[in-house]
PDB file of N, CA and C in Angstrom:
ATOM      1  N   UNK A   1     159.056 114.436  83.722  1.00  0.00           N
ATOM      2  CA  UNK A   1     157.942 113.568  83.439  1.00  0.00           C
ATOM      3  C   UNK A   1     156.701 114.436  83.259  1.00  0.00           C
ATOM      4  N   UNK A   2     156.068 114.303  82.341  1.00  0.00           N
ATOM      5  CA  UNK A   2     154.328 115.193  82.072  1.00  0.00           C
ATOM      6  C   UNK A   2     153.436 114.156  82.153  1.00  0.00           C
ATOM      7  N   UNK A   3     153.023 114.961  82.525  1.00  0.00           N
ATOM      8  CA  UNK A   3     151.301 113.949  82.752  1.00  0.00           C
ATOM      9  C   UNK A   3     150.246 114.731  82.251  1.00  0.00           C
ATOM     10  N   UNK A   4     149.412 113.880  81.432  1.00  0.00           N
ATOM     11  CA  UNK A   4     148.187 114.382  80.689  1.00  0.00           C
ATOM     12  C   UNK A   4     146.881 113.487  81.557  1.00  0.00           C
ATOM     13  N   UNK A   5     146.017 114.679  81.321  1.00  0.00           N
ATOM     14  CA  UNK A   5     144.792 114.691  82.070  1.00  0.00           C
ATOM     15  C   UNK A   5     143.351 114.340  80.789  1.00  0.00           C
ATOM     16  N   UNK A   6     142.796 113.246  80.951  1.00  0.00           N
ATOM     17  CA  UNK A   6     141.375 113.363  79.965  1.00  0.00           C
ATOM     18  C   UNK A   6     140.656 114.095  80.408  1.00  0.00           C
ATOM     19  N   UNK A   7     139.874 114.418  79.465  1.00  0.00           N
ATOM     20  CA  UNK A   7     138.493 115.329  80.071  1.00  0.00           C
ATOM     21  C   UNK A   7     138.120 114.616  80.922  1.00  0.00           C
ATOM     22  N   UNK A   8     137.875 113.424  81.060  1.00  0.00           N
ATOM     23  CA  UNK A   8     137.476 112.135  82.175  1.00  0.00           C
ATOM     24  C   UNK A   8     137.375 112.627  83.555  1.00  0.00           C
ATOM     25  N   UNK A   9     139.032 112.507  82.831  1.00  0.00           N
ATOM     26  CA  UNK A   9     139.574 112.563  84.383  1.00  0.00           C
ATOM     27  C   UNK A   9     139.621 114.042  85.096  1.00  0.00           C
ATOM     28  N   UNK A  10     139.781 114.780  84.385  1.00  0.00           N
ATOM     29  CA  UNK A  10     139.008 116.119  85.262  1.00  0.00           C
ATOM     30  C   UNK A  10     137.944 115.975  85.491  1.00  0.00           C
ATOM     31  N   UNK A  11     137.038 115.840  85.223  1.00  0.00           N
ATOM     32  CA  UNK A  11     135.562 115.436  85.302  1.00  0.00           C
ATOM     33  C   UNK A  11     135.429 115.038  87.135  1.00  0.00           C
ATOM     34  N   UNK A  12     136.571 114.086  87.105  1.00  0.00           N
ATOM     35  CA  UNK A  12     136.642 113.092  88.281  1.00  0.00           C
ATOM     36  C   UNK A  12     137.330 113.668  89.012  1.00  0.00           C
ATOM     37  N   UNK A  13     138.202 114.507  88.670  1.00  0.00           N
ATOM     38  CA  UNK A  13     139.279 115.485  90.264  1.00  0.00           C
ATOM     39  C   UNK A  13     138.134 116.282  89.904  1.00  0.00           C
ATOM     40  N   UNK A  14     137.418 117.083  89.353  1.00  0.00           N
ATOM     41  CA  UNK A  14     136.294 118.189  89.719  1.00  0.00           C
ATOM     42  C   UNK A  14     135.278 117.603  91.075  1.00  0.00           C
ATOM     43  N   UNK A  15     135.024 116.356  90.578  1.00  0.00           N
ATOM     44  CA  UNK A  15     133.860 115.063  91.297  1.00  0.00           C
ATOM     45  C   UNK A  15     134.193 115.480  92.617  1.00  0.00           C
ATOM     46  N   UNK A  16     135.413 115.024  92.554  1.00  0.00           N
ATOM     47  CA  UNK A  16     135.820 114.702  94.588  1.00  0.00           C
ATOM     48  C   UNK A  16     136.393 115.453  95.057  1.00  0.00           C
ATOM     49  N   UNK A  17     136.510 116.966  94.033  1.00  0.00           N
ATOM     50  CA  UNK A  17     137.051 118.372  95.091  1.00  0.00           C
ATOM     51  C   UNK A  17     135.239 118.549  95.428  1.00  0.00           C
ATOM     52  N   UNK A  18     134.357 118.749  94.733  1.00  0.00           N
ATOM     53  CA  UNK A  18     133.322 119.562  95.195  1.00  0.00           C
ATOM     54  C   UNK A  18     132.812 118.282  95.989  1.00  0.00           C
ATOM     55  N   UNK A  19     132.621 117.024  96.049  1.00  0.00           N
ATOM     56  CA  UNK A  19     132.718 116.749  97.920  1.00  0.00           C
ATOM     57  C   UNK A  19     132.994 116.329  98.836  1.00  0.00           C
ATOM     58  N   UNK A  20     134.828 117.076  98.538  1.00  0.00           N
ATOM     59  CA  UNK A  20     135.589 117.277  99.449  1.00  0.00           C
ATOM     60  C   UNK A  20     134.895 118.270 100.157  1.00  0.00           C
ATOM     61  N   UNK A  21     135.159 119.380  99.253  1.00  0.00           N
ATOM     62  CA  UNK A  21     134.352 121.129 100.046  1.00  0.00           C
ATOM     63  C   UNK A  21     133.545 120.537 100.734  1.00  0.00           C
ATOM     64  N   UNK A  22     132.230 119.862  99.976  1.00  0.00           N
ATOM     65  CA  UNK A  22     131.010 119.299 100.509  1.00  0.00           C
ATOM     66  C   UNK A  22     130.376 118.893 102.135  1.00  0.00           C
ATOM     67  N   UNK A  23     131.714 117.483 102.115  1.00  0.00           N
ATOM     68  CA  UNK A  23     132.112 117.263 103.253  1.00  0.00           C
ATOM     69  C   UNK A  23     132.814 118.250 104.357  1.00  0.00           C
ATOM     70  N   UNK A  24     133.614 118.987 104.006  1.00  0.00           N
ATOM     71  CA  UNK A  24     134.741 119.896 105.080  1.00  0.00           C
ATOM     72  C   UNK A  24     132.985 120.848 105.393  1.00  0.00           C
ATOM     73  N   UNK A  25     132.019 121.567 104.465  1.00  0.00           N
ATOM     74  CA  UNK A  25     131.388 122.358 105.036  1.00  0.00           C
ATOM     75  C   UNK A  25     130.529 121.198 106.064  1.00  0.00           C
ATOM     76  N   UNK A  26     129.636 120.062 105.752  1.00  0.00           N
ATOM     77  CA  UNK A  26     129.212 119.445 106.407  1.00  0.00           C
ATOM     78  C   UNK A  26     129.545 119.300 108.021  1.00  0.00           C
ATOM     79  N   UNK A  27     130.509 119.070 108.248  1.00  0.00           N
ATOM     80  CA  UNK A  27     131.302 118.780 109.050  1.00  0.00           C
ATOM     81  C   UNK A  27     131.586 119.638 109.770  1.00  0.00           C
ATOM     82  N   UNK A  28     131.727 120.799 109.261  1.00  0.00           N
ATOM     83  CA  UNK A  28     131.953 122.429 110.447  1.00  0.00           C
ATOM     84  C   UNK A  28     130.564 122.884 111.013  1.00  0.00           C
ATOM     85  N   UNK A  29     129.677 122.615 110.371  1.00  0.00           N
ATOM     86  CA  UNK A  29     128.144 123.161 110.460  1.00  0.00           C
ATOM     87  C   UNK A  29     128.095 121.258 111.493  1.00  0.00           C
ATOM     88  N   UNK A  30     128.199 120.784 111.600  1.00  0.00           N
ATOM     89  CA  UNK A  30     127.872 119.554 112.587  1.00  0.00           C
ATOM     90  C   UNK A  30     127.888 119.815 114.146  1.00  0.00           C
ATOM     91  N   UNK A  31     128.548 120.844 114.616  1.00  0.00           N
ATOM     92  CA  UNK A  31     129.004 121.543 115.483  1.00  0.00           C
ATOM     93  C   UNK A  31     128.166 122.584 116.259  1.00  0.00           C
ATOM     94  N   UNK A  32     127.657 122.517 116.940  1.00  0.00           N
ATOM     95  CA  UNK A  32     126.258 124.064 117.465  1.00  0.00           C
ATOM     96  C   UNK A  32     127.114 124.833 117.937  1.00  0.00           C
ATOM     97  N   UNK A  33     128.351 124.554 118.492  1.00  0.00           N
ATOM     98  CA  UNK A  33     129.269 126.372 118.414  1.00  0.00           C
ATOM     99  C   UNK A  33     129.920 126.995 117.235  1.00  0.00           C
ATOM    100  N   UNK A  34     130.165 126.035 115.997  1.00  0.00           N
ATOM    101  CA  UNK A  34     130.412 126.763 115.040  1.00  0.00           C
ATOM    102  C   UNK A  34     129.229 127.292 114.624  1.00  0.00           C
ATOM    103  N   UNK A  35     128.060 126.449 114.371  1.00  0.00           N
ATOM    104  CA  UNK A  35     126.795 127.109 113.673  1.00  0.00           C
ATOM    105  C   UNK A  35     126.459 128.369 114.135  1.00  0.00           C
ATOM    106  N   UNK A  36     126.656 128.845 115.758  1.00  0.00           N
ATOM    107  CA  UNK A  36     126.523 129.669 116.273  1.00  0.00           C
ATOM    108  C   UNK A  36     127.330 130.799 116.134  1.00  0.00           C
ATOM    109  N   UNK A  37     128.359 130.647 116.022  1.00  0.00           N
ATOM    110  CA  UNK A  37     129.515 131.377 115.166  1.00  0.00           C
ATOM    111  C   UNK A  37     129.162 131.961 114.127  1.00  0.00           C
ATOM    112  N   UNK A  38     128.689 131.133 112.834  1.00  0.00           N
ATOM    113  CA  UNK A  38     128.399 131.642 111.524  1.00  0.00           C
ATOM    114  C   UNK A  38     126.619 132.407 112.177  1.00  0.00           C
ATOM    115  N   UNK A  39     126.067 132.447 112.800  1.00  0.00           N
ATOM    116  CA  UNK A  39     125.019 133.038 113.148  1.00  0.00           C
ATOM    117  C   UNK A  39     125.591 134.603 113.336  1.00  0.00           C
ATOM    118  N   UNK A  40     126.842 134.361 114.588  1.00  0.00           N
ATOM    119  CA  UNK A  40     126.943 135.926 114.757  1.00  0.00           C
ATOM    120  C   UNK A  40     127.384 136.511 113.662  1.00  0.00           C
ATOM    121  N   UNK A  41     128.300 135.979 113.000  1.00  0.00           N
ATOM    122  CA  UNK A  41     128.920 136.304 111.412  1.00  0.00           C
ATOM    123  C   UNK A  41     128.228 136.680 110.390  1.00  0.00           C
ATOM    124  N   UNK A  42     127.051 136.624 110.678  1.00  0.00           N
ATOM    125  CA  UNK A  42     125.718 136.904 109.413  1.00  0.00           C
ATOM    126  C   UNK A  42     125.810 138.385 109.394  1.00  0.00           C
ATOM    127  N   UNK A  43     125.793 138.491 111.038  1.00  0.00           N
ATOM    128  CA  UNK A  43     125.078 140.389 111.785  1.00  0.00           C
ATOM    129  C   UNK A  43     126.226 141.201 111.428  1.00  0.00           C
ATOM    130  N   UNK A  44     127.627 140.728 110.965  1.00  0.00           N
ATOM    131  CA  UNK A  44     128.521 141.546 110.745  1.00  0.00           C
ATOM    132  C   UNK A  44     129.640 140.800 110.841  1.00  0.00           C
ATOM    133  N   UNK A  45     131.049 140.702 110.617  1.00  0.00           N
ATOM    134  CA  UNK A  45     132.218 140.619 110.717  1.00  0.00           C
ATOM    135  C   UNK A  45     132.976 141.199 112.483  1.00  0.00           C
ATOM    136  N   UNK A  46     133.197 140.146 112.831  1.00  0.00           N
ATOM    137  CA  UNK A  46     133.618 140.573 113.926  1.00  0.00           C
ATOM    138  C   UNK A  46     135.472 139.558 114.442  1.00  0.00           C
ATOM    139  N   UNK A  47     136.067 140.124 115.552  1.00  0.00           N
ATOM    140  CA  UNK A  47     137.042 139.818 116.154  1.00  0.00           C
ATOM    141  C   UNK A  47     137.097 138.368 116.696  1.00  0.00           C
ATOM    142  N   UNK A  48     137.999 137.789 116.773  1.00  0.00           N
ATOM    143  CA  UNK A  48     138.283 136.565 117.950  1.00  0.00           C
ATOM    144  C   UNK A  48     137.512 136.945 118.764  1.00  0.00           C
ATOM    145  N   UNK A  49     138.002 138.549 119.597  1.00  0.00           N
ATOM    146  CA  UNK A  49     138.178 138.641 120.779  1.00  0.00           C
ATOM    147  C   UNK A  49     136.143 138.953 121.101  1.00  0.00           C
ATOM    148  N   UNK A  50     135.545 139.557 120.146  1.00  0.00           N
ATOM    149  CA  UNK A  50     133.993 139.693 120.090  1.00  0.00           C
ATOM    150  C   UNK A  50     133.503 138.517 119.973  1.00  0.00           C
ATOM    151  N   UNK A  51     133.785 137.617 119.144  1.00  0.00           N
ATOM    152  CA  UNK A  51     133.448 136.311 119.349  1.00  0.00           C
ATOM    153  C   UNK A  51     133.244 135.266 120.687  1.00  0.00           C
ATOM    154  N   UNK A  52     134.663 135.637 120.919  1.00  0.00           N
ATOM    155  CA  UNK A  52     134.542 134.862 122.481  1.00  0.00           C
ATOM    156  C   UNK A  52     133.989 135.001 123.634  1.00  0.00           C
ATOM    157  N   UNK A  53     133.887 136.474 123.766  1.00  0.00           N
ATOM    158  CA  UNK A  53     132.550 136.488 124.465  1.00  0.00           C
ATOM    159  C   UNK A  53     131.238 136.321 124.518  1.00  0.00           C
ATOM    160  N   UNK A  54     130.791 135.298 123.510  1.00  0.00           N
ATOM    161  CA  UNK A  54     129.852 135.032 123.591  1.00  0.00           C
ATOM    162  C   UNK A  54     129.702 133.623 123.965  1.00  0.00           C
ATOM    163  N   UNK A  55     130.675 133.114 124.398  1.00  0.00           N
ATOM    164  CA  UNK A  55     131.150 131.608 124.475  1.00  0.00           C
ATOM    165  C   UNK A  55     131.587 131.275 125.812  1.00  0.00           C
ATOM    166  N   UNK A  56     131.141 130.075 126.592  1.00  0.00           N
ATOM    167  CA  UNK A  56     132.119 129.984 127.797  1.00  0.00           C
ATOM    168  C   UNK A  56     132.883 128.943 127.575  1.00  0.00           C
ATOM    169  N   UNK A  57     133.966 129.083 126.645  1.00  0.00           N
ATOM    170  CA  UNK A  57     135.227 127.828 126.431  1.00  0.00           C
ATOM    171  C   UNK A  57     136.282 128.493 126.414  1.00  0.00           C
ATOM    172  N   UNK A  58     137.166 128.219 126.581  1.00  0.00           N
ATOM    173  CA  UNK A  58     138.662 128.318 126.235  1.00  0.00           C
ATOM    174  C   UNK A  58     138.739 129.127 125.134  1.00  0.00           C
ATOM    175  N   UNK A  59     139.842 130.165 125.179  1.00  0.00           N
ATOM    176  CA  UNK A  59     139.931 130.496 123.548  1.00  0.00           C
ATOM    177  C   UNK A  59     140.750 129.894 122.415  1.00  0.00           C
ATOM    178  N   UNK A  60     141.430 128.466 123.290  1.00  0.00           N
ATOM    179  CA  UNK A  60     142.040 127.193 122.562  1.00  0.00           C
ATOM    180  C   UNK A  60     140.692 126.829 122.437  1.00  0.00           C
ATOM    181  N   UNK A  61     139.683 126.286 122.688  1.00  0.00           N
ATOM    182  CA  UNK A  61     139.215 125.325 122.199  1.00  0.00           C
ATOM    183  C   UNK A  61     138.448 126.106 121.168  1.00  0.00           C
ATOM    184  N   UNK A  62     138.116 127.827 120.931  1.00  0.00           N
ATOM    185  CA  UNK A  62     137.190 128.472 119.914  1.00  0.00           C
ATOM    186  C   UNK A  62     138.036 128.750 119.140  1.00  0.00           C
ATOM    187  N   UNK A  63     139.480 128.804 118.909  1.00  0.00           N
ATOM    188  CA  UNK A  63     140.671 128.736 117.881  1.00  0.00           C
ATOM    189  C   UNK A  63     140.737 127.376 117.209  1.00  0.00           C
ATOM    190  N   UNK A  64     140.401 126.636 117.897  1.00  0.00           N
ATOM    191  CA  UNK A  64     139.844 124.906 116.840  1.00  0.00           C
ATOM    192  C   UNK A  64     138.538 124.513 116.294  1.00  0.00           C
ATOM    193  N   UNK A  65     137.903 125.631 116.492  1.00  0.00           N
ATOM    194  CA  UNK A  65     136.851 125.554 116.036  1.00  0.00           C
ATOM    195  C   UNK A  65     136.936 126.851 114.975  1.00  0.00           C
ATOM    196  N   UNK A  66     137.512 127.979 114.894  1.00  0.00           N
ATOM    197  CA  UNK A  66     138.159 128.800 113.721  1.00  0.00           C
ATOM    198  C   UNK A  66     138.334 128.003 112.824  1.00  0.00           C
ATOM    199  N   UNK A  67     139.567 127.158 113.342  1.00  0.00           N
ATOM    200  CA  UNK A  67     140.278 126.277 112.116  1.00  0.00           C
ATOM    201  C   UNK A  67     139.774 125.306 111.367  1.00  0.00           C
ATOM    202  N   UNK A  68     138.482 124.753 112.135  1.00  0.00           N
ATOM    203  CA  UNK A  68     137.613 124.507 111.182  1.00  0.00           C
ATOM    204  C   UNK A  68     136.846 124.633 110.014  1.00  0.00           C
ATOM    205  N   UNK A  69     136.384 126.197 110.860  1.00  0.00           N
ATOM    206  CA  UNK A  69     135.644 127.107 109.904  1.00  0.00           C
ATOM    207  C   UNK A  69     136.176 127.363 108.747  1.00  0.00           C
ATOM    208  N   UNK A  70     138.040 128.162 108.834  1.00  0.00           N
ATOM    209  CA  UNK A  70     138.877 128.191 107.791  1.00  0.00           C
ATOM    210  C   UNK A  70     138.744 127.057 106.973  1.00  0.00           C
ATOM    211  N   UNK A  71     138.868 125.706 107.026  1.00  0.00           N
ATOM    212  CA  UNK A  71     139.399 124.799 106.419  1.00  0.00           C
ATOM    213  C   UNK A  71     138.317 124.763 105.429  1.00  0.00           C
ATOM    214  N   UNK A  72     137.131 124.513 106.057  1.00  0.00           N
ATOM    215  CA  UNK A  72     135.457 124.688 104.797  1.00  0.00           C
ATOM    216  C   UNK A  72     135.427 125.442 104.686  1.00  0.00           C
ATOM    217  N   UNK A  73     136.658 126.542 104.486  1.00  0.00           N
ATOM    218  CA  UNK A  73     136.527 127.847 103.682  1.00  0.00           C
ATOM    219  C   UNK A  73     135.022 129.130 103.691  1.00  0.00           C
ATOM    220  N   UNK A  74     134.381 128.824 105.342  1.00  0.00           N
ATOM    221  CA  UNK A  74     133.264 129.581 104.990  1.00  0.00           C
ATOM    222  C   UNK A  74     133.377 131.176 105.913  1.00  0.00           C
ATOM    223  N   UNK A  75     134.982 130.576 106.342  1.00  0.00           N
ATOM    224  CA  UNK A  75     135.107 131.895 107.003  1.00  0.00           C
ATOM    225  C   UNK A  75     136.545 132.526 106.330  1.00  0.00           C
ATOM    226  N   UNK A  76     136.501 133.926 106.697  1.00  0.00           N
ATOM    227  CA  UNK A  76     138.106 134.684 106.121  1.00  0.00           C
ATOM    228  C   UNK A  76     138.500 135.386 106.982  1.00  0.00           C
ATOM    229  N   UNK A  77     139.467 135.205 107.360  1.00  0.00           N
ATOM    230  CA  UNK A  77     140.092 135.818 108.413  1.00  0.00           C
ATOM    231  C   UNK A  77     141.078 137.040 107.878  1.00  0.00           C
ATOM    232  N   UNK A  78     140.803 137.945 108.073  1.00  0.00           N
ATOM    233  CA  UNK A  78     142.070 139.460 108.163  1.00  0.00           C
ATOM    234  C   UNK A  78     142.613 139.691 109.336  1.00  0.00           C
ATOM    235  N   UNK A  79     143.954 139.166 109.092  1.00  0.00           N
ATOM    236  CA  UNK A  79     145.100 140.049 110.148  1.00  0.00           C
ATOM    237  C   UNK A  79     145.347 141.604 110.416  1.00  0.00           C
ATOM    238  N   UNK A  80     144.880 142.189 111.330  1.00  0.00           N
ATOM    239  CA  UNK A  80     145.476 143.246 111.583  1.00  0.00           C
ATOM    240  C   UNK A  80     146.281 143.771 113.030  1.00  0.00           C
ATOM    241  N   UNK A  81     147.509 143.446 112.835  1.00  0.00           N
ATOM    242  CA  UNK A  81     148.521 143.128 114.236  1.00  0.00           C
ATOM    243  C   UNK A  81     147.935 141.350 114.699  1.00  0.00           C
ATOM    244  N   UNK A  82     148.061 142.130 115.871  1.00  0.00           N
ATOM    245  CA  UNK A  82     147.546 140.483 116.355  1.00  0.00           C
ATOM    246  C   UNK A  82     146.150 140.199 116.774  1.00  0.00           C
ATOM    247  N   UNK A  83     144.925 141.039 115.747  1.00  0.00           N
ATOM    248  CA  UNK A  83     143.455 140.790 116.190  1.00  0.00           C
ATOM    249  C   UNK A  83     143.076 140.532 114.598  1.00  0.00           C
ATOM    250  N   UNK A  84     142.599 138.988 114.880  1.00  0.00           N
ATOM    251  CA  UNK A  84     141.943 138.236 113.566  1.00  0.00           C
ATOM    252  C   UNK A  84     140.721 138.600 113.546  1.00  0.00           C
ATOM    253  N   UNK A  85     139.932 139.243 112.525  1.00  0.00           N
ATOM    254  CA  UNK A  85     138.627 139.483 111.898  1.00  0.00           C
ATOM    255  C   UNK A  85     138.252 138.521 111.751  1.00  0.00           C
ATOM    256  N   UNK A  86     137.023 138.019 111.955  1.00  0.00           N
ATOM    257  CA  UNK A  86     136.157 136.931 110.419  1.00  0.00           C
ATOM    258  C   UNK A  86     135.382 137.584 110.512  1.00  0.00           C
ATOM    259  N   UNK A  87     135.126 137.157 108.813  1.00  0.00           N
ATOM    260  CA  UNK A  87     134.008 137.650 108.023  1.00  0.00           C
ATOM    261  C   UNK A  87     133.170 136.415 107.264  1.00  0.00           C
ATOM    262  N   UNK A  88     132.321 135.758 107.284  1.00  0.00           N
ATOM    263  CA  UNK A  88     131.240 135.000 106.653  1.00  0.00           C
ATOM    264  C   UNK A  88     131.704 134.396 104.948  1.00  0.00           C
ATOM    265  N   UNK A  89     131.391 133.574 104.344  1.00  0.00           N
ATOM    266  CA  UNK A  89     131.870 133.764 103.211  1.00  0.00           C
ATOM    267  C   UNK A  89     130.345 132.803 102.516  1.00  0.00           C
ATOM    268  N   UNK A  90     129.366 133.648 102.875  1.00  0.00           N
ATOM    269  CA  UNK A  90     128.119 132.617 102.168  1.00  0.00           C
ATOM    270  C   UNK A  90     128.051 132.207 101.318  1.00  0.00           C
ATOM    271  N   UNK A  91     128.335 132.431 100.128  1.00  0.00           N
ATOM    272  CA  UNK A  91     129.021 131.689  98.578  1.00  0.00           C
ATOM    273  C   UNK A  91     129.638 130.488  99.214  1.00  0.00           C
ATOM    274  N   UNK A  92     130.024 130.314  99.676  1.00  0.00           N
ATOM    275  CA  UNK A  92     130.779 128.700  99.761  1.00  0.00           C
ATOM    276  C   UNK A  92     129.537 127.842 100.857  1.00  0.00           C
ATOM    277  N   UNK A  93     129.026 128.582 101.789  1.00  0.00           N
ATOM    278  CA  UNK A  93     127.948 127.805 102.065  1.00  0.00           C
ATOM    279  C   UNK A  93     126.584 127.244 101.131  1.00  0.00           C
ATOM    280  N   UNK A  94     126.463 127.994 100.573  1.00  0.00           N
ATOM    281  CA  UNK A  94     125.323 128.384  99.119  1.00  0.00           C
ATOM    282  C   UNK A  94     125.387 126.932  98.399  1.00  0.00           C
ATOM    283  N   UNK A  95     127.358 127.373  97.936  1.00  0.00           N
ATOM    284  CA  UNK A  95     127.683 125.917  97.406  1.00  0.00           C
ATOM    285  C   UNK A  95     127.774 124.498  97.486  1.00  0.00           C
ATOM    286  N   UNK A  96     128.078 124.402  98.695  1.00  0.00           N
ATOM    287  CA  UNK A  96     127.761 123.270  99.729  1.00  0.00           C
ATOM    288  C   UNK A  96     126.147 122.583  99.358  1.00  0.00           C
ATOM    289  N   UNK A  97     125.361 123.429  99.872  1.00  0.00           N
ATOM    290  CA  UNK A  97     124.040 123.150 100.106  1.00  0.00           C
ATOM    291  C   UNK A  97     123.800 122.642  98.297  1.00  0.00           C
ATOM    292  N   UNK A  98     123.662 123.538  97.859  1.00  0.00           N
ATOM    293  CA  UNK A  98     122.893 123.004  96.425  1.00  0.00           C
ATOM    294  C   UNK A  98     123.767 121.894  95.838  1.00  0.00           C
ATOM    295  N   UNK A  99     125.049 121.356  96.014  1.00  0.00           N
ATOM    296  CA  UNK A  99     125.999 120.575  95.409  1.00  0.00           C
ATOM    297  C   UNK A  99     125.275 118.942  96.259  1.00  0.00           C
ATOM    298  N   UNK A 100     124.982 119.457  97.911  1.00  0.00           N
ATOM    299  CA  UNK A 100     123.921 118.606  98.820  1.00  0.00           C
ATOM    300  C   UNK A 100     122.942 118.174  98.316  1.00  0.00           C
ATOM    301  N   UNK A 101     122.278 118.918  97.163  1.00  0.00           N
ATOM    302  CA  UNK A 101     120.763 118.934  97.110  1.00  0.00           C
ATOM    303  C   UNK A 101     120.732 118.286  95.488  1.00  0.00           C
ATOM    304  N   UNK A 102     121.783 118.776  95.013  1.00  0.00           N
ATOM    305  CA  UNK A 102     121.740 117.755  93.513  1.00  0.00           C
ATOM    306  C   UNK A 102     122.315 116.214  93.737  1.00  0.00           C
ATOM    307  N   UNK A 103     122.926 116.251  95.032  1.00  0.00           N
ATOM    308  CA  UNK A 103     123.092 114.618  95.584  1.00  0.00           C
ATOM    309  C   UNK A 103     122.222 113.950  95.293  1.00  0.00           C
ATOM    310  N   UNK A 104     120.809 114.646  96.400  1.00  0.00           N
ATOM    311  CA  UNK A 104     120.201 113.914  96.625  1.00  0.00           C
ATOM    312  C   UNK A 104     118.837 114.393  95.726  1.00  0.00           C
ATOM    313  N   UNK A 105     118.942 114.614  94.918  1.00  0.00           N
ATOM    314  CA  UNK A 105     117.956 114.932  93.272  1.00  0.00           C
ATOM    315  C   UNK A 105     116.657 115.858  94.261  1.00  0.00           C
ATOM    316  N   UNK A 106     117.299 116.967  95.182  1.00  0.00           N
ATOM    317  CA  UNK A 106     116.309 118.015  95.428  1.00  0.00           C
ATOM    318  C   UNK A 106     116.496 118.895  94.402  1.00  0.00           C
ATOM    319  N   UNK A 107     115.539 120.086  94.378  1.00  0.00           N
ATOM    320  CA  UNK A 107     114.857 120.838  93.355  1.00  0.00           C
ATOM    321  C   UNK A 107     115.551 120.468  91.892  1.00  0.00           C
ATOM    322  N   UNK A 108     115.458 119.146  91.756  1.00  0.00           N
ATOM    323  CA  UNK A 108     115.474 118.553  89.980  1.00  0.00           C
ATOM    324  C   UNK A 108     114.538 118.617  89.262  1.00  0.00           C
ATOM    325  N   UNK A 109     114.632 118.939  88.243  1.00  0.00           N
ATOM    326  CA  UNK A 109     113.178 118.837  87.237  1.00  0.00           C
ATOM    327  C   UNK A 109     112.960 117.335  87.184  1.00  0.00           C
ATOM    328  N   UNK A 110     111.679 117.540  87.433  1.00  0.00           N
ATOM    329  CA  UNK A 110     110.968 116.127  87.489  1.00  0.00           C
ATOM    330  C   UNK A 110     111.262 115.451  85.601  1.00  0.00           C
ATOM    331  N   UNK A 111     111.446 114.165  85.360  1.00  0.00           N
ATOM    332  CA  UNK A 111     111.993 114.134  84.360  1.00  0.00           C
ATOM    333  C   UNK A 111     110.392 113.335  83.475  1.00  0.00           C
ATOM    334  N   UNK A 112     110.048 113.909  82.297  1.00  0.00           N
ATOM    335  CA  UNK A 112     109.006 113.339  81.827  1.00  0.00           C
ATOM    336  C   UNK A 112     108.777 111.849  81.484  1.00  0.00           C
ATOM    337  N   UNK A 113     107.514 111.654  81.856  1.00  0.00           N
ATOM    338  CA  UNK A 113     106.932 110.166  81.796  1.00  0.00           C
ATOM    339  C   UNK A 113     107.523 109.727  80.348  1.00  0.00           C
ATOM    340  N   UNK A 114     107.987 108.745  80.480  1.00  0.00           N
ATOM    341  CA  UNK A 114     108.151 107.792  78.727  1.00  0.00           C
ATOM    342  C   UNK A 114     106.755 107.766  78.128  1.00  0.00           C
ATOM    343  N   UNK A 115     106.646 108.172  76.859  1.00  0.00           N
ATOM    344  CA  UNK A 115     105.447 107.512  75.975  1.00  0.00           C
ATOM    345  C   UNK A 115     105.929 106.131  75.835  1.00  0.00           C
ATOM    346  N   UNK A 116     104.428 105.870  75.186  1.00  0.00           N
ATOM    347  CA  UNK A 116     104.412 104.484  74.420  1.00  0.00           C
ATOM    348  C   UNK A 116     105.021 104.765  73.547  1.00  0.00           C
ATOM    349  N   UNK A 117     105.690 103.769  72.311  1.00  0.00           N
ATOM    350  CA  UNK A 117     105.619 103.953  70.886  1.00  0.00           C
ATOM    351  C   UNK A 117     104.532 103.479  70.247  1.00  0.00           C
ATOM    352  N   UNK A 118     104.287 104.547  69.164  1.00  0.00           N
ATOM    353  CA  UNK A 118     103.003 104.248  68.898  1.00  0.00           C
ATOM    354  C   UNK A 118     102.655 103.565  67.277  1.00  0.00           C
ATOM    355  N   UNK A 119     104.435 103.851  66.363  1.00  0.00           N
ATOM    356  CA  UNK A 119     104.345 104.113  65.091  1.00  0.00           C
ATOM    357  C   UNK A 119     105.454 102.368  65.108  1.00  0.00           C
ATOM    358  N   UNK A 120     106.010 102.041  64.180  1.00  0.00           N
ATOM    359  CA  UNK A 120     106.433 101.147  63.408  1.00  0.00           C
ATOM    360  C   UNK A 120     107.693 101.353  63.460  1.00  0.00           C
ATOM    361  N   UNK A 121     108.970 100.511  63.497  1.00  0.00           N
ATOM    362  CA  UNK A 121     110.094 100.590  63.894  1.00  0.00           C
ATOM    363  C   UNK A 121     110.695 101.046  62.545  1.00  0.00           C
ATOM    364  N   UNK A 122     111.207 101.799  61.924  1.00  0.00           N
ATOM    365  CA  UNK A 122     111.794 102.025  60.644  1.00  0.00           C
ATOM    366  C   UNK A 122     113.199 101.275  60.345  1.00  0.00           C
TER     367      UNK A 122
END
């Protein structure tokens, strides 16, 4: 069976992946220990294990809050043995925000006043 796609309709799976992303970043940043997370993540790329000490939770409950991060894609994790890196991925936060901001018609060009008509309908 094939299935054909209109421009439309890509148009419309484009629509509700970017806010899907939209939402998944929303939603991780809702959080003041992830935000705090992507704070230390700014100063450098660091370990689980550097991470967690800066935290007094569980390292189950800062591994569900990883998986967060992963999911809105604003973090990347490198395996090496069994110590996970993250590293920041500000491009996808960037994206978030301005995809936020054309929501809600921030920094839009203001759109010019209508004239009158002034001449005779041809």
């Amino acid at each position: 069976m094939r299935c054909s796609v209109s421009g439309a309709g890509i148009d419309i799976i484009l629509y509700f992946a970017k806010y899907r992303n939209m939402n998944l970043v929303f939603k991780a940043l809702s959080d003041p220990t992830r935000r705090q997370i992507l704070q230390l993540l700014r100063k450098k790329p660091m370990t689980a294990g550097e991470l967690a000490e800066h935290f007094p939770i569980a390292k189950s409950t800062l591994s569900a809050h990883f998986a967060i991060l992963r999911e809105a894609d604003l973090v990347e994790p490198h395996k090496s043995g069994t110590v996970i890196t993250y590293m920041l991925k500000v491009s996808v936060l960037e994206e978030a925000l301005l995809a936020f901001a054309e929501t809600v018609g921030v920094g839009l060009p203001k759109s010019a006043p209508l004239k009158k008509a002034m001449g005779r309908a041809k």
